[in-house]
N, C-alpha and C. Protein backbone atom coordinates (compact mmCIF):
# COMPACT_ATOMS: atom_id res chain seq x y z
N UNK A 1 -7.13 -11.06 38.44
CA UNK A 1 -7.77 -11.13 37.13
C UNK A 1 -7.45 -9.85 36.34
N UNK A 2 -7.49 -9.67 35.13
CA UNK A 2 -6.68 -9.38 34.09
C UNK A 2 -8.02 -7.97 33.73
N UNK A 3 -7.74 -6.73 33.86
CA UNK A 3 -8.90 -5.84 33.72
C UNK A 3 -8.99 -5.78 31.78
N UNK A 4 -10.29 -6.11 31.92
CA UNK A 4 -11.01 -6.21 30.18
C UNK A 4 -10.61 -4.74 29.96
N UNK A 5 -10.78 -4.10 30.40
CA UNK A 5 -10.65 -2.42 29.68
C UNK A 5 -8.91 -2.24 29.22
N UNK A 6 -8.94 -2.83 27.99
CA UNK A 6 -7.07 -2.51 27.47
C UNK A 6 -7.00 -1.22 26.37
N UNK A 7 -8.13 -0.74 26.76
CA UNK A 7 -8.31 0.88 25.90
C UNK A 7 -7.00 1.88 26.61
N UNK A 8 -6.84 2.67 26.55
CA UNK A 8 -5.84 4.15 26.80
C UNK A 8 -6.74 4.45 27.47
N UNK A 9 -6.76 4.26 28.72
CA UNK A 9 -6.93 5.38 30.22
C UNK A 9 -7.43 6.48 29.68
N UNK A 10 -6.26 7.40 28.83
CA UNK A 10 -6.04 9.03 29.23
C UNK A 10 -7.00 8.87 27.60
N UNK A 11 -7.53 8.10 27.28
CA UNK A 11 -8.43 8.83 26.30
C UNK A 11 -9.76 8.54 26.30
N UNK A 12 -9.83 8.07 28.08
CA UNK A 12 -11.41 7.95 28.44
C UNK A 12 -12.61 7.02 27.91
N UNK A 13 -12.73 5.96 27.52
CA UNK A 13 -12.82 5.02 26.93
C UNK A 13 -12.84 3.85 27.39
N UNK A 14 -13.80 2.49 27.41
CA UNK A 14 -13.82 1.56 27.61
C UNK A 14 -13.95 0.40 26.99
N UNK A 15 -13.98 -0.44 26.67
CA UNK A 15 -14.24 -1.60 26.10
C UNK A 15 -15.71 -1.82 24.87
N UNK A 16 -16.27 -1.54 26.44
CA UNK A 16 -17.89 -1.22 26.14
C UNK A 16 -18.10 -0.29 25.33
N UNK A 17 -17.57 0.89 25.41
CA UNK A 17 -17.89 2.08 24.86
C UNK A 17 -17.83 2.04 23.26
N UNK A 18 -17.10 0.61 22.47
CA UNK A 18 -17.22 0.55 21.36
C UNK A 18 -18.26 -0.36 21.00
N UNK A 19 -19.24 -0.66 22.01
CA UNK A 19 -20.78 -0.86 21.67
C UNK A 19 -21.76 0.00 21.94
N UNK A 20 -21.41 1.15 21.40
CA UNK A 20 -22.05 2.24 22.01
C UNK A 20 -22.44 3.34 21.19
N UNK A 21 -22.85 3.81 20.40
CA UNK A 21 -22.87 4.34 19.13
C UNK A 21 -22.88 5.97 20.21
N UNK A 22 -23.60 5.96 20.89
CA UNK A 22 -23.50 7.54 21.10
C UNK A 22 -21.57 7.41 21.89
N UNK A 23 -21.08 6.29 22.49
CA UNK A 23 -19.74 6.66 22.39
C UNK A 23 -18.86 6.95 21.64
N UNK A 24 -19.63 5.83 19.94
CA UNK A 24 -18.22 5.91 18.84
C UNK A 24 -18.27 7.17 18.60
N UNK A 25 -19.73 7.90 18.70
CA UNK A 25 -19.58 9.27 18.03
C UNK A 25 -18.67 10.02 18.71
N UNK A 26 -18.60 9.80 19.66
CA UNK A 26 -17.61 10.73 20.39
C UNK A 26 -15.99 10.62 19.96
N UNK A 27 -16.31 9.44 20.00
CA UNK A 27 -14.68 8.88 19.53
C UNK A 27 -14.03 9.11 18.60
N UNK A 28 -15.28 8.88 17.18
CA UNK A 28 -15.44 10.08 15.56
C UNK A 28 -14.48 11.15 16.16
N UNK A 29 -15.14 12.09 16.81
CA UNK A 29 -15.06 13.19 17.36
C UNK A 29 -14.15 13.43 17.42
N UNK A 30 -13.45 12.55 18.58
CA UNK A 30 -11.80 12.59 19.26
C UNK A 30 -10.45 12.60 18.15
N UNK A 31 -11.40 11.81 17.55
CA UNK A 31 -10.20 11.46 15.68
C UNK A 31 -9.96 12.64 15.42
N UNK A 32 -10.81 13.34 14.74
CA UNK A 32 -10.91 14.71 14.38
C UNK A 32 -10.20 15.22 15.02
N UNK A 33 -10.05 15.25 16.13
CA UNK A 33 -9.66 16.30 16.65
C UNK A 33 -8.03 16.12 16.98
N UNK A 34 -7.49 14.82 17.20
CA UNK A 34 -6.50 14.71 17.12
C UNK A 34 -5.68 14.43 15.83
N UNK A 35 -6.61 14.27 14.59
CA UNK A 35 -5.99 14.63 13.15
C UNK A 35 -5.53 15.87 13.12
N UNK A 36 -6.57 17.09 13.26
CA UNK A 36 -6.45 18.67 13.38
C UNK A 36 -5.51 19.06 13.77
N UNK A 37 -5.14 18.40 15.16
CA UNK A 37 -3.79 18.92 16.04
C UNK A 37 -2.66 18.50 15.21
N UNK A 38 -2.51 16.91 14.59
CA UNK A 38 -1.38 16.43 14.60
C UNK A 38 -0.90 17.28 12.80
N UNK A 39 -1.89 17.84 12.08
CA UNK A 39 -1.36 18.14 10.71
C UNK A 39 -3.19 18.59 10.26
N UNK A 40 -2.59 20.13 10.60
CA UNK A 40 -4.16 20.69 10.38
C UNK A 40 -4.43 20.71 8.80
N UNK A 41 -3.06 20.99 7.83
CA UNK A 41 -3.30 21.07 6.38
C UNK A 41 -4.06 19.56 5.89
N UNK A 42 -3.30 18.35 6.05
CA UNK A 42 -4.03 17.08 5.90
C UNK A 42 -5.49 17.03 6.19
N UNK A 43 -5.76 17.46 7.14
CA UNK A 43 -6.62 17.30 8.26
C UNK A 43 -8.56 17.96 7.05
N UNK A 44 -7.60 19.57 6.61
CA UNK A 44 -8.31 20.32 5.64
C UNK A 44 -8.75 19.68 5.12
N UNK A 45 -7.68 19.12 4.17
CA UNK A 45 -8.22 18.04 2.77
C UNK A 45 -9.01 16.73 3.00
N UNK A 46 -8.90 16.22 4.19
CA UNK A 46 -9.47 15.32 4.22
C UNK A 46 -11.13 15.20 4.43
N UNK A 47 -11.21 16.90 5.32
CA UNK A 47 -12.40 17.44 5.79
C UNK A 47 -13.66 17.67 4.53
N UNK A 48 -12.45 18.26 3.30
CA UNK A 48 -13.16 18.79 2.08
C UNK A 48 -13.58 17.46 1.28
N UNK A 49 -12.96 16.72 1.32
CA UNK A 49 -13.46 15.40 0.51
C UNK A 49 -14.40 14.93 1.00
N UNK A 50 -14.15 14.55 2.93
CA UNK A 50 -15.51 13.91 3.62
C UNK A 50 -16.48 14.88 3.09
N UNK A 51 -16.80 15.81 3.21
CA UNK A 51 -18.01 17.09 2.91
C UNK A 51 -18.82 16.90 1.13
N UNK A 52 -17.80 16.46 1.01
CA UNK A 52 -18.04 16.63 -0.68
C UNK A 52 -18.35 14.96 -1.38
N UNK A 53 -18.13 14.08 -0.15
CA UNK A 53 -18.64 13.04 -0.18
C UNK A 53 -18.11 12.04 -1.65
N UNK A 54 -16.43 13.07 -2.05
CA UNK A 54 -15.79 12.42 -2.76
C UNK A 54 -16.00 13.30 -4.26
N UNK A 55 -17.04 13.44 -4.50
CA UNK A 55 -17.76 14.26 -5.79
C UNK A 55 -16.35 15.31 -6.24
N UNK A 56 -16.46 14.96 -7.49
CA UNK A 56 -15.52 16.32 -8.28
C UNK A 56 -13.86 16.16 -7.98
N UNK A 57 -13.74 14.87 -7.52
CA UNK A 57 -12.29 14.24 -7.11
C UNK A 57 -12.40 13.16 -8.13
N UNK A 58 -10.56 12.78 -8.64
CA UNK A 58 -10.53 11.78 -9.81
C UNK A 58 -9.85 10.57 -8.56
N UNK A 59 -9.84 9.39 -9.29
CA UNK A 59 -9.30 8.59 -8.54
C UNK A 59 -8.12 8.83 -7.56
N UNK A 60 -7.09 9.51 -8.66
CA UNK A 60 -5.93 9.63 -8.24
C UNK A 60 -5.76 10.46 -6.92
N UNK A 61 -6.65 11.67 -7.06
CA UNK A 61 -6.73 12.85 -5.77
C UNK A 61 -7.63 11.95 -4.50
N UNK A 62 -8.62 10.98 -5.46
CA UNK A 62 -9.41 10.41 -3.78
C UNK A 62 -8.61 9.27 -2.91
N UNK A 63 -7.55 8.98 -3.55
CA UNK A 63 -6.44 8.11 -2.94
C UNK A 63 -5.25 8.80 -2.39
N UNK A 64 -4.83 9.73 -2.93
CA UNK A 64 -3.72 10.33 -2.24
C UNK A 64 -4.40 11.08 -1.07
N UNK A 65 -5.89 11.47 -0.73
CA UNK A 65 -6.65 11.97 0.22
C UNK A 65 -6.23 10.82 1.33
N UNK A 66 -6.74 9.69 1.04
CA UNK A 66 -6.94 8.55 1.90
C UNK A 66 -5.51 7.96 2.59
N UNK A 67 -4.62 8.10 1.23
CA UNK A 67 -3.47 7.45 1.69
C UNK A 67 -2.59 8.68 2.74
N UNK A 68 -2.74 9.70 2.20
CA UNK A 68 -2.23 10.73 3.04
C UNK A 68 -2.58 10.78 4.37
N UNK A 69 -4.12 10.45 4.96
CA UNK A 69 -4.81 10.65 6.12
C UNK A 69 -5.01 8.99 7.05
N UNK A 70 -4.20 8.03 6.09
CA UNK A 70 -4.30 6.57 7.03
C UNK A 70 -3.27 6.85 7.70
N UNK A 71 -2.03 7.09 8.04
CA UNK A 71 -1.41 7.34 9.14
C UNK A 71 -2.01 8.35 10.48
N UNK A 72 -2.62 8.69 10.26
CA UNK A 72 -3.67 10.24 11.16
C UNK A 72 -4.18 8.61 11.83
N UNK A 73 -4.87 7.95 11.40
CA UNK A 73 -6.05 6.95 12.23
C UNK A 73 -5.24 6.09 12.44
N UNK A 74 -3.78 5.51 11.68
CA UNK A 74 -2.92 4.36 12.60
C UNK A 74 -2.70 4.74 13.44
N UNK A 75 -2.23 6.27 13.48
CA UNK A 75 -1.52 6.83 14.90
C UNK A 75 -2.69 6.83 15.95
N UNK A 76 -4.01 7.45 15.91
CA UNK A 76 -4.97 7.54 16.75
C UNK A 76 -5.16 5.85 17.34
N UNK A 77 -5.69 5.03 16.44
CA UNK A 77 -6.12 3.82 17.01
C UNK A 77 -4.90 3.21 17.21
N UNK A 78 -3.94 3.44 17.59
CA UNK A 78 -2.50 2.75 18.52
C UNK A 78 -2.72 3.24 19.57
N UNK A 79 -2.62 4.75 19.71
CA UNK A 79 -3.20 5.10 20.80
C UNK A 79 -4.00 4.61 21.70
N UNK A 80 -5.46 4.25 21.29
CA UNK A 80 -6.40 4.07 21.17
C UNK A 80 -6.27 2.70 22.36
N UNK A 81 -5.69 1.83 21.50
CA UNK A 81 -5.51 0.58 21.82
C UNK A 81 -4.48 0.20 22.61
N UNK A 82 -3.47 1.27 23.04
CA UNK A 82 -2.24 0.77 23.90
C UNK A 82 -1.21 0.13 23.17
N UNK A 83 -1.34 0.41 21.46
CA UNK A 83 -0.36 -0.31 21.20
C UNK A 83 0.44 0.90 20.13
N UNK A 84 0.60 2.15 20.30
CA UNK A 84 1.32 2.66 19.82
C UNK A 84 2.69 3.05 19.65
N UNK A 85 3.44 2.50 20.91
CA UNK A 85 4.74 2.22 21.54
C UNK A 85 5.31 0.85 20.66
N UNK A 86 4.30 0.25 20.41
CA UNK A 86 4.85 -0.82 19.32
C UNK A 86 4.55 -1.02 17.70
N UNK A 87 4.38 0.39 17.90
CA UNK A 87 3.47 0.57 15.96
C UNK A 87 4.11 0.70 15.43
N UNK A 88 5.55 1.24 15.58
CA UNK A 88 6.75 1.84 14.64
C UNK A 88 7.34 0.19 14.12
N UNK A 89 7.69 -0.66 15.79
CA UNK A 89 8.23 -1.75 15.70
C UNK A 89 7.13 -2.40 14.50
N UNK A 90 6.35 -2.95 13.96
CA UNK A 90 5.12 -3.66 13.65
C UNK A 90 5.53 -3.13 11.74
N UNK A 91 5.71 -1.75 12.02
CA UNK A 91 5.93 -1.24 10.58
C UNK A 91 6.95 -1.24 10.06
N UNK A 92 8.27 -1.28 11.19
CA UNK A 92 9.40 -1.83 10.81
C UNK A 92 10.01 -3.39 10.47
N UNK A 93 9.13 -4.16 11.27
CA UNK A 93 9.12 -5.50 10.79
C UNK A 93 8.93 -5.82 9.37
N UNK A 94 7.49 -5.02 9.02
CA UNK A 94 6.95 -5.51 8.07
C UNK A 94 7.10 -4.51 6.28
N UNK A 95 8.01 -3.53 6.76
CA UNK A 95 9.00 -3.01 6.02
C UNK A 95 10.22 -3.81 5.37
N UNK A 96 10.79 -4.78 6.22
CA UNK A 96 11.58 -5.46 6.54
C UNK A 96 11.13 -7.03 5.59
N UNK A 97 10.29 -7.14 5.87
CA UNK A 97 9.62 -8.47 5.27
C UNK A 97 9.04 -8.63 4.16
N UNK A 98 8.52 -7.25 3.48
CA UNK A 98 8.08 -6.70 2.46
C UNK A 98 8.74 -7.57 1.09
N UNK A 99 9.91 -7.74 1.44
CA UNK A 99 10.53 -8.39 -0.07
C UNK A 99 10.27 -9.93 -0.19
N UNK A 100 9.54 -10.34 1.67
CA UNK A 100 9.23 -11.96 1.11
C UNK A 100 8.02 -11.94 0.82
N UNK A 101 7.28 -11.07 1.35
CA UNK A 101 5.86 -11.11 1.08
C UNK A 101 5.37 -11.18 -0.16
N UNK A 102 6.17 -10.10 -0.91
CA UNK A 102 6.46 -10.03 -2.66
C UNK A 102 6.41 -11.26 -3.12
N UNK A 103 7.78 -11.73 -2.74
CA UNK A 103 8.15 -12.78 -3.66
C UNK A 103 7.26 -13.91 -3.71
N UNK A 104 6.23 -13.99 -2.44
CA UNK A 104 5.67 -14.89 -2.41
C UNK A 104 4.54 -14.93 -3.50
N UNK A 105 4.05 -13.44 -3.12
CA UNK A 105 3.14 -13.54 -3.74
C UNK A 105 3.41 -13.53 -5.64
N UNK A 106 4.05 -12.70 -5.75
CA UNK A 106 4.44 -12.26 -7.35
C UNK A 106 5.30 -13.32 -8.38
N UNK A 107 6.15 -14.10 -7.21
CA UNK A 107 6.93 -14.95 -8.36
C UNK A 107 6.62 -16.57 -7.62
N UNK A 108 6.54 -16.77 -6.26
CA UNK A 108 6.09 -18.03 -6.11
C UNK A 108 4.41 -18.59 -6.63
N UNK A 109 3.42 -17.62 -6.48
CA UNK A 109 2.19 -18.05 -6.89
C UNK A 109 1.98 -17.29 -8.32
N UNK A 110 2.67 -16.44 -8.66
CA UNK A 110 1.95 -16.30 -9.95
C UNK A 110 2.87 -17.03 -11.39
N UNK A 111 4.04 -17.52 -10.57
CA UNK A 111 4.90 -17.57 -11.83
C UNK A 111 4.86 -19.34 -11.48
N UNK A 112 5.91 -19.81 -10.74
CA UNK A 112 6.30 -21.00 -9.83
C UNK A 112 4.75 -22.03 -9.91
N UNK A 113 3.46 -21.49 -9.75
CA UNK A 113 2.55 -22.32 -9.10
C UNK A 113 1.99 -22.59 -10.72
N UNK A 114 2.24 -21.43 -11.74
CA UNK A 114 1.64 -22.23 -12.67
C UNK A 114 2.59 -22.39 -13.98
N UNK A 115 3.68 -22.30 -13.77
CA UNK A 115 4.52 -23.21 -14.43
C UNK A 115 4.82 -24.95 -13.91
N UNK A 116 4.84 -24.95 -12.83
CA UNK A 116 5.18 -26.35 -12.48
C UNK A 116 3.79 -27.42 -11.19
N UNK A 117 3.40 -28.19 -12.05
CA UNK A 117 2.49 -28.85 -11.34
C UNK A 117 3.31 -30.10 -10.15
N UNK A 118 2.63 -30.37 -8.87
CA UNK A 118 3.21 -30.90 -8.11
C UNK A 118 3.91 -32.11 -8.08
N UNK A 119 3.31 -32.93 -8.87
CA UNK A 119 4.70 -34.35 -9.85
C UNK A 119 5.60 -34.01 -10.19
N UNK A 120 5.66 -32.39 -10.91
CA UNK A 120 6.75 -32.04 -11.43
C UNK A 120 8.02 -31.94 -10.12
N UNK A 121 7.75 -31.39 -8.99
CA UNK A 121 8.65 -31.42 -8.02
C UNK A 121 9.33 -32.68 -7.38
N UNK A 122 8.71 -33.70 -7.25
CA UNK A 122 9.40 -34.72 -7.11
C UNK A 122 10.77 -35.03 -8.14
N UNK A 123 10.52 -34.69 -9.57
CA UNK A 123 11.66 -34.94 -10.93
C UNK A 123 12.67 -33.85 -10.81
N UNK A 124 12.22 -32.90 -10.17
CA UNK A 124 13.77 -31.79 -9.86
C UNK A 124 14.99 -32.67 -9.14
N UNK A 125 16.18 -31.65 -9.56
CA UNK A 125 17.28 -32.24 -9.18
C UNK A 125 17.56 -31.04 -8.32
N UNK A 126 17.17 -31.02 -7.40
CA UNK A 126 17.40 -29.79 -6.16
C UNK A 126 18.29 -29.49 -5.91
N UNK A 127 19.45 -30.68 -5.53
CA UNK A 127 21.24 -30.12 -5.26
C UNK A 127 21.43 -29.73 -6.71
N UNK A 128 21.07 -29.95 -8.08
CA UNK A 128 21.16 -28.77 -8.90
C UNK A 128 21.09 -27.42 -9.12
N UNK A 129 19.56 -27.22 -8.72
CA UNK A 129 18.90 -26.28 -8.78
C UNK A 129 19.86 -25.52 -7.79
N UNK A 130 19.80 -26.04 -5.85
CA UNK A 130 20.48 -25.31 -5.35
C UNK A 130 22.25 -24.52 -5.93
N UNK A 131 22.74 -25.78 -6.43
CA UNK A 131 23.55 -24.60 -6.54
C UNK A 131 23.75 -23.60 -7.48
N UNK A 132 22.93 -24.08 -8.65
CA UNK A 132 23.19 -22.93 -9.74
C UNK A 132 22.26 -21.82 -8.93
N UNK A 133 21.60 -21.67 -7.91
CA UNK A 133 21.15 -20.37 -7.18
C UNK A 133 22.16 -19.86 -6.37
N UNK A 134 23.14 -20.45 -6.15
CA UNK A 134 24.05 -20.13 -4.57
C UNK A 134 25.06 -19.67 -5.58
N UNK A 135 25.50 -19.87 -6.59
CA UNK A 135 26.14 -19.68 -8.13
C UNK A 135 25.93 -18.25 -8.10
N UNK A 136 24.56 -17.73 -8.19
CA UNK A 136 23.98 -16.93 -8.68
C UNK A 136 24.26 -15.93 -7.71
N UNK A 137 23.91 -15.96 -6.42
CA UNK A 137 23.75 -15.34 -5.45
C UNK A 137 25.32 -15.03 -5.15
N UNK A 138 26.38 -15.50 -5.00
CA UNK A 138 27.47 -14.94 -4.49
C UNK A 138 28.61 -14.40 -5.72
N UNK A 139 27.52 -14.81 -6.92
CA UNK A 139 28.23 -14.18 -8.20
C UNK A 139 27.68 -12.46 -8.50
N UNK A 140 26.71 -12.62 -8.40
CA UNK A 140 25.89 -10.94 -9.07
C UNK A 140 25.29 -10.70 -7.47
N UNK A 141 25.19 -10.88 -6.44
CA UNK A 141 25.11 -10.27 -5.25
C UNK A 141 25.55 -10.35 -4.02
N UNK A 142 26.92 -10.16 -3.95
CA UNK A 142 28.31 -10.33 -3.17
C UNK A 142 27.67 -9.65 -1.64
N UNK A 143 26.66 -8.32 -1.97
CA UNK A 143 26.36 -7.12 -0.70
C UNK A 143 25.67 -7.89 0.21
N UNK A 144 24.20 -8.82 -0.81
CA UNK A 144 23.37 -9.38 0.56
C UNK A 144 24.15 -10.07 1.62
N UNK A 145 23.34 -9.79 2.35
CA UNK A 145 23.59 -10.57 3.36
C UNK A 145 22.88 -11.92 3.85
N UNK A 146 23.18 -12.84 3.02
CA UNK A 146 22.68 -14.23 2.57
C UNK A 146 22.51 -14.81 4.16
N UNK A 147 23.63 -14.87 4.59
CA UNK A 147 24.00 -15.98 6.13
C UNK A 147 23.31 -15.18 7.08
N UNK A 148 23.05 -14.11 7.57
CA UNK A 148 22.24 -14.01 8.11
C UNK A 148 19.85 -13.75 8.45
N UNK A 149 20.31 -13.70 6.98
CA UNK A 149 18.50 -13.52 6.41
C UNK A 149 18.48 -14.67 5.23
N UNK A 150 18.88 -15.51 4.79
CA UNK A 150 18.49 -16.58 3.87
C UNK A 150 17.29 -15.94 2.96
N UNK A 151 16.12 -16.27 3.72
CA UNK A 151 14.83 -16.23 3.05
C UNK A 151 14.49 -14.93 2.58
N UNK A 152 15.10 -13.22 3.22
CA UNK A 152 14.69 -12.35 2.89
C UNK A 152 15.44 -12.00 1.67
N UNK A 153 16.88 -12.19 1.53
CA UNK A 153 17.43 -11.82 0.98
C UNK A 153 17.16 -12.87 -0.44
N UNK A 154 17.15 -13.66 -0.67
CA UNK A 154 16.89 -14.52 -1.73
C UNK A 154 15.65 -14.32 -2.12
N UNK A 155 14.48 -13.80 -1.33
CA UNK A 155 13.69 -12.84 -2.46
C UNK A 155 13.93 -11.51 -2.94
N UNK A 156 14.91 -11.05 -1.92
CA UNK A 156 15.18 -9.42 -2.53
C UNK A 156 15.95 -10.05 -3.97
N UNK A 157 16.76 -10.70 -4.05
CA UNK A 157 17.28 -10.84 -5.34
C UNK A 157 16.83 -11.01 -6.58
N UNK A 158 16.35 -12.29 -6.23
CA UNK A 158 14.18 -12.77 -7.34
C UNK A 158 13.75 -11.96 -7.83
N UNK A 159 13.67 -11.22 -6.56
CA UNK A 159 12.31 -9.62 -7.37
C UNK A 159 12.93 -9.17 -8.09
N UNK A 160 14.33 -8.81 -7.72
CA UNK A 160 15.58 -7.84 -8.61
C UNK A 160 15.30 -8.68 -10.50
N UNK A 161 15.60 -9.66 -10.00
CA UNK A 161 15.90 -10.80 -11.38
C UNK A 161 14.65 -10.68 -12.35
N UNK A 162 13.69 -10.60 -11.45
CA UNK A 162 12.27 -10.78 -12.03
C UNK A 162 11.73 -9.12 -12.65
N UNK A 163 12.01 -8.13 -12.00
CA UNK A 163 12.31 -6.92 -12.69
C UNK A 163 13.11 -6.74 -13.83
N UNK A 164 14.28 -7.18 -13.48
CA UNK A 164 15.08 -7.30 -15.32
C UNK A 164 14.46 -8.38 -16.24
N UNK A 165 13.54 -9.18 -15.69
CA UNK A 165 13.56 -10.14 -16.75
C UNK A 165 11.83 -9.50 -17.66
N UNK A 166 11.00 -8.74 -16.54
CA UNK A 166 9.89 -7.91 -17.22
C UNK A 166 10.90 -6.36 -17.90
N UNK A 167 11.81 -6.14 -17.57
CA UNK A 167 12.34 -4.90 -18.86
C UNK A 167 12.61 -5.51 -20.08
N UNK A 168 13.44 -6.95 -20.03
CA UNK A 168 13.56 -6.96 -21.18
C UNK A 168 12.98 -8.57 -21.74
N UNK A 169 11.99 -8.53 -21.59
CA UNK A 169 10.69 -9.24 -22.01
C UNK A 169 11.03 -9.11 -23.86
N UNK A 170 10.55 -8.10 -24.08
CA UNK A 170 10.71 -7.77 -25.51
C UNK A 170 11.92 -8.83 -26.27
N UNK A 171 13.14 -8.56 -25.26
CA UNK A 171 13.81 -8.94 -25.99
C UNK A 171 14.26 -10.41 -26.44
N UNK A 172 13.24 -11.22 -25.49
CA UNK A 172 13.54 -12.37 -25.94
C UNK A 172 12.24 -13.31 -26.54
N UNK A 173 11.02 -12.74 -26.41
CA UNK A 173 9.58 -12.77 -27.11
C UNK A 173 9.53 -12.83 -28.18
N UNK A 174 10.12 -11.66 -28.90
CA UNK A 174 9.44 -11.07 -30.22
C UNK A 174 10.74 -11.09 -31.11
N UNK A 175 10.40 -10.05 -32.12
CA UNK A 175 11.64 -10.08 -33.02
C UNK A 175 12.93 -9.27 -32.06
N UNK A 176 14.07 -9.72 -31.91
CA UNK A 176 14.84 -9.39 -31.37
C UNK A 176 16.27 -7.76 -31.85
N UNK A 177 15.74 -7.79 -32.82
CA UNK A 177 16.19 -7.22 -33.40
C UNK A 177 15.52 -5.66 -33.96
N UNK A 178 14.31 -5.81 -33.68
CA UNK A 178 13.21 -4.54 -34.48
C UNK A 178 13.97 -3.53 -34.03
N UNK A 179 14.00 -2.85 -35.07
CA UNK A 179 14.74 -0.90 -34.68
C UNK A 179 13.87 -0.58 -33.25
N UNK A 180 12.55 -0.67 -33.40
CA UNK A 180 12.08 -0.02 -32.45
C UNK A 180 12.56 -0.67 -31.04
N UNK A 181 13.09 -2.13 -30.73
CA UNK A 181 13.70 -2.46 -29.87
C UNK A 181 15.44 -1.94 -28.90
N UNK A 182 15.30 -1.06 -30.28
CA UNK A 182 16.92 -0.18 -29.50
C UNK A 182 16.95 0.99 -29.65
């Protein structure tokens, strides 16, 4: 049978122990202390904000606090959990995937879902559509690497497309011509 305790051994800790409030405190504790070690300057700032309970910080400084000091607690709770040997892999995946995740979200649901209602998909001419995309793709982006990532790379392109097409918004909206447009 399969031992419930899949905590880190060497950081003394059990299962249980995260029903345990006089354990989490300890555990609080342990954070600290392995923030301190790993980047004592971070470690400062993060100390001065907890203390100050945020007060006299603008948005911008109470986020670069936070965002600066979430790697300090990914690294600890990988640890933590036995899964820090695979945290790099997990962030590299999803580094990696980042451009479908986008696309999904930014141009399939915000653009795609409410321009075209679902009747409308049946009336597409798809071997159209496909190829004026495959058109597209081996005309203005020769580098991707289409045949082996399909799906990643055909949103890296999208987003690309969809970035030039929010720069020059203006220019096909409004008066096309206004001085202030050039």
């Amino acid at each position: 049978m399969k031992s419930e305790n899949f905590l880190n051994h060497e950081l003394g800790y059990s299962y249980a122990d995260l029903y345990s409030s006089d354990r989490l405190k300890q555990l609080y504790e342990d954070f600290y202390r392995f923030f301190e070690a790993a980047n004592k300057e971070k470690y400062d700032l993060f100390i001065k904000y907890r203390e100050s309970k945020g007060e006299g910080y603008s948005p911008l400084e109470l986020s670069t606090v936070l965002i600066e000091s979430a790697p300090f607690l990914s690294d600890f709770i990988g640890k933590l959990f036995n899964v820090g040997n695979n945290l790099s892999e997990f962030v590299k995946d999803i580094e990696y995937q980042k451009d479908v995740y986008e696309f999904k979200k930014e141009f399939v649901q915000r653009k795609v879902f409410r321009k075209f209602k679902k009747e409308d998909l049946a009336n597409m001419d798809w071997d159209k559509l496909d190829s004026f995309v495959s058109n597209i793709k081996t005309t203005m982006f020769p580098e991707l690497d289409f045949k082996n990532d399909e799906e990643k790379y055909t949103a890296h392109f999208i987003l690309i497309l969809s970035d030039v097409e929010k720069d020059y918004r203006w220019f096909y909206e409004g008066d096309k011509f206004a001085p202030e447009n050039f």
